[in-house]
Protein backbone atom coordinates (compact mmCIF):
# COMPACT_ATOMS: atom_id res chain seq x y z
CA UNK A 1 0.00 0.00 0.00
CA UNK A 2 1.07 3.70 -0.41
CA UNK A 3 2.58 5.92 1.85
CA UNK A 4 1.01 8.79 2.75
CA UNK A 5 3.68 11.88 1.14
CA UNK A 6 4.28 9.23 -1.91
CA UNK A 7 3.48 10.05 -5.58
CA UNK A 8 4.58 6.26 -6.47
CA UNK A 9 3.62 3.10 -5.73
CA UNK A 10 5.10 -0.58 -6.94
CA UNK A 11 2.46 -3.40 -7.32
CA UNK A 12 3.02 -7.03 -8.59
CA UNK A 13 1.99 -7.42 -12.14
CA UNK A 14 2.73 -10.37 -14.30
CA UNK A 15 5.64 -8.91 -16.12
CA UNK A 16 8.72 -10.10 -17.42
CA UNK A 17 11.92 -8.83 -18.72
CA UNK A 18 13.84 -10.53 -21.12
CA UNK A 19 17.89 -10.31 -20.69
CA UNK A 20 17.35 -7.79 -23.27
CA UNK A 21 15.66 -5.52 -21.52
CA UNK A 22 12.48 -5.46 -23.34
CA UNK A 23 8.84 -6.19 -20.98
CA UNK A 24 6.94 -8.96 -21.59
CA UNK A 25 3.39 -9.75 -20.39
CA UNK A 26 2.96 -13.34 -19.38
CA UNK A 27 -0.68 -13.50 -19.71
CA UNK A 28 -0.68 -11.22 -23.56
CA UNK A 29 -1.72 -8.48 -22.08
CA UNK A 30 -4.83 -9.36 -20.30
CA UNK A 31 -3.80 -8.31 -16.95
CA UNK A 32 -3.11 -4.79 -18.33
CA UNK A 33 -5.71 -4.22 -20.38
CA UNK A 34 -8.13 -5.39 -17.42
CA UNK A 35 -6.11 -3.22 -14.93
CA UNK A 36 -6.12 0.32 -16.74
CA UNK A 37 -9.87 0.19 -17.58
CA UNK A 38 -10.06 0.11 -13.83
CA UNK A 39 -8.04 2.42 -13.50
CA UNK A 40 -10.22 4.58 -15.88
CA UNK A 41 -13.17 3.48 -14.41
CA UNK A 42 -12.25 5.00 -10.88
CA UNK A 43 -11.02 7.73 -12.54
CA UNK A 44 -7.24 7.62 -11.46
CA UNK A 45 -4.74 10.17 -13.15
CA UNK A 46 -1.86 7.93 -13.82
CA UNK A 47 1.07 10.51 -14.86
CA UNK A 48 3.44 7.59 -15.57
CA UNK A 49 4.78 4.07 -15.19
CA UNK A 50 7.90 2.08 -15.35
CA UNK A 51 8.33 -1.65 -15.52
CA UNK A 52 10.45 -4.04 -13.68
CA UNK A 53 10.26 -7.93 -13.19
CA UNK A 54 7.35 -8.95 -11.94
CA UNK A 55 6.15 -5.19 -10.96
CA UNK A 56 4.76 -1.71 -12.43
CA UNK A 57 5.58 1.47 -10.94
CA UNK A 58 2.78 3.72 -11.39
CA UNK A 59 3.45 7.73 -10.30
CA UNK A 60 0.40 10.20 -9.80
CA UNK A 61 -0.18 13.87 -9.82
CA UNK A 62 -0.32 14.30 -6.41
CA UNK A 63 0.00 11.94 -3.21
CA UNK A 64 -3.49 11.93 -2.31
CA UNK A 65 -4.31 10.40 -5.27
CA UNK A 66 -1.45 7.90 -4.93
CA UNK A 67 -2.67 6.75 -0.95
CA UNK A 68 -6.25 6.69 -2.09
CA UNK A 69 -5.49 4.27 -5.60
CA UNK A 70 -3.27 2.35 -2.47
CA UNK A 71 -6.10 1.90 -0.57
CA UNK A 72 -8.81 0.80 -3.67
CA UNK A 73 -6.24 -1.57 -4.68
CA UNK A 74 -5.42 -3.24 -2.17
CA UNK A 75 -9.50 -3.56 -0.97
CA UNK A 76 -10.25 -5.04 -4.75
CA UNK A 77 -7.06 -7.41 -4.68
């Protein structure tokens, strides 16, 4: 869950990265496409992500917004 103060937040997401550096979804997509239509749905302003393995780092406009999609996240996971 976010920190309060935080504009970023790391969450598990079935991701992989190749030894070339390149992201991979290990379910084609679905995941994503299924997260950022909630995402869109609840009416989150996502300013920005950045992949790792097995995690997305999403950054908001503000904090607030980043401890409240924290908190909706972790109550729908």
């Amino acid at each position: 869950m976010a920190r309060s103060g935080r504009k970023t937040i790391s969450i598990e997401a079935p991701l992989m990265i190749t030894s070339d550096k390149v992201a991979v979804w290990m379910d084609e997509g679905e995941w994503a496409k299924d997260f950022f239509s909630w995402c869109e749905g609840e009416k989150f302003k996502i300013t920005g992500f950045d992949h790792a393995q097995g995690k997305i780092k999403l950054s908001f406009k503000n904090a607030k917004e980043c401890t409240m999609f924290g908190l909706k996240y972790a109550s729908r996971k």
